[in-house]
Protein backbone atom coordinates (compact mmCIF):
# COMPACT_ATOMS: atom_id res chain seq x y z
CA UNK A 1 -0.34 -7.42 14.32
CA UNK A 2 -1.10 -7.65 18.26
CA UNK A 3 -4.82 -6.87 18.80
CA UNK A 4 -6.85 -8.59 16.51
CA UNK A 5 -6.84 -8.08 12.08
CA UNK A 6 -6.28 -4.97 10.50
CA UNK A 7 -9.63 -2.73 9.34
CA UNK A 8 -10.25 -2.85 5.26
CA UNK A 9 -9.51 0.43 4.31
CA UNK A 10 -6.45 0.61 6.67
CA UNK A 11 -2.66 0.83 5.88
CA UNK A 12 -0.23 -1.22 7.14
CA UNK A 13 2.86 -2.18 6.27
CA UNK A 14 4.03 -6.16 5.13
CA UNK A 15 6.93 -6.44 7.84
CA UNK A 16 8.84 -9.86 5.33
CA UNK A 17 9.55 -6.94 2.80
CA UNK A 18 8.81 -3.30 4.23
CA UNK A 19 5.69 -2.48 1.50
CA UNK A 20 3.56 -0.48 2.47
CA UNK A 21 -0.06 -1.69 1.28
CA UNK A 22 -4.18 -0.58 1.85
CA UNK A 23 -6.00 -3.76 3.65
CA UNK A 24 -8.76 -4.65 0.52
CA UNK A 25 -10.10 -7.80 2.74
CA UNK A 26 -9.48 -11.04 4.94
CA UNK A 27 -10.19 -14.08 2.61
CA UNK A 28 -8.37 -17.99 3.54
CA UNK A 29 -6.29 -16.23 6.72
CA UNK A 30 -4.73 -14.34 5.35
CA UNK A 31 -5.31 -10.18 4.50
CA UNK A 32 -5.16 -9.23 1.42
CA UNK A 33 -2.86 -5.70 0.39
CA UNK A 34 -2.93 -3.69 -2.39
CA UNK A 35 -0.37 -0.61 -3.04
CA UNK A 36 -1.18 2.37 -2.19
CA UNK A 37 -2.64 4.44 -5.09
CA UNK A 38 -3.88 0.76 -6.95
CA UNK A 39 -1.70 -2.32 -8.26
CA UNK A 40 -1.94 -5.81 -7.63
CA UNK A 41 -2.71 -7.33 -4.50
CA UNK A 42 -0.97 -9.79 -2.40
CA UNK A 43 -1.35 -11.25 0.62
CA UNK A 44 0.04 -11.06 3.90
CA UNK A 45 -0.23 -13.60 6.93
CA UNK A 46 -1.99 -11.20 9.42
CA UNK A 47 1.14 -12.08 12.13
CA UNK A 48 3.42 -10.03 9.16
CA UNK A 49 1.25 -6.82 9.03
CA UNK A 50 2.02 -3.52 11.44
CA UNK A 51 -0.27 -0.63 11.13
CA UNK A 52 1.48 1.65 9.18
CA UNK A 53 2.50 5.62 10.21
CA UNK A 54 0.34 8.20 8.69
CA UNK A 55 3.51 9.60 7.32
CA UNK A 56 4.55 6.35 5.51
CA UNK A 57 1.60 6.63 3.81
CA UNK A 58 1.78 10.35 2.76
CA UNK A 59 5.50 9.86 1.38
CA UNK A 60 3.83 6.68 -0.75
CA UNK A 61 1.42 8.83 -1.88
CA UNK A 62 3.61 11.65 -3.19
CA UNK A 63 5.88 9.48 -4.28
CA UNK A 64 3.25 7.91 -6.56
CA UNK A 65 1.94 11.38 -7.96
CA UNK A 66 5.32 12.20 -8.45
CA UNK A 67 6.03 9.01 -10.70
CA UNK A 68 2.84 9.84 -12.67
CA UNK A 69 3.89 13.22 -13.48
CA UNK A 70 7.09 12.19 -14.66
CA UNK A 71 5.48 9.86 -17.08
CA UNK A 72 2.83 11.99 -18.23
CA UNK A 73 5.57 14.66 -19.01
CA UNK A 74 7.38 12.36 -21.15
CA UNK A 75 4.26 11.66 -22.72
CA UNK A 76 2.98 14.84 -23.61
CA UNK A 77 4.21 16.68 -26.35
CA UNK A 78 6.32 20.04 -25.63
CA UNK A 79 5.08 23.04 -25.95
């Protein structure tokens, strides 16, 4: 990322395997990502990180209350 290290709080996207993650901190030199919604972190070398485009991180989003009300239907009894 060109311009200095992505804000905590920001979303970017890990450019060595196209996830998109939130930006939880900087720790070792490295920034630390987490998926969008909550999962496990990883980190990133901060030359592998773009900012990511508001709409990748909509889609992520719905895609992630989608896959949570799938679940939760299969979980709930019919009625």
């Amino acid at each position: 990322m060109s311009g200095g290290r992505p804000p905590v709080g920001g979303y970017v996207v890990d450019v060595r395997n196209g996830r998109l993650g939130e930006v939880m901190d900087h720790v070792g030199g490295c920034v630390q990502l987490r998926p969008v919604g909550g999962g496990r972190e990883w980190d990133c070398p901060p030359e592998c990180v773009e900012v990511a485009a508001p709409g990748e991180v909509l889609r992520e989003r719905v895609r992630r209350l989608n896959r949570e009300a799938r679940l939760l239907g299969a979980i709930e009894p019919p009625r």
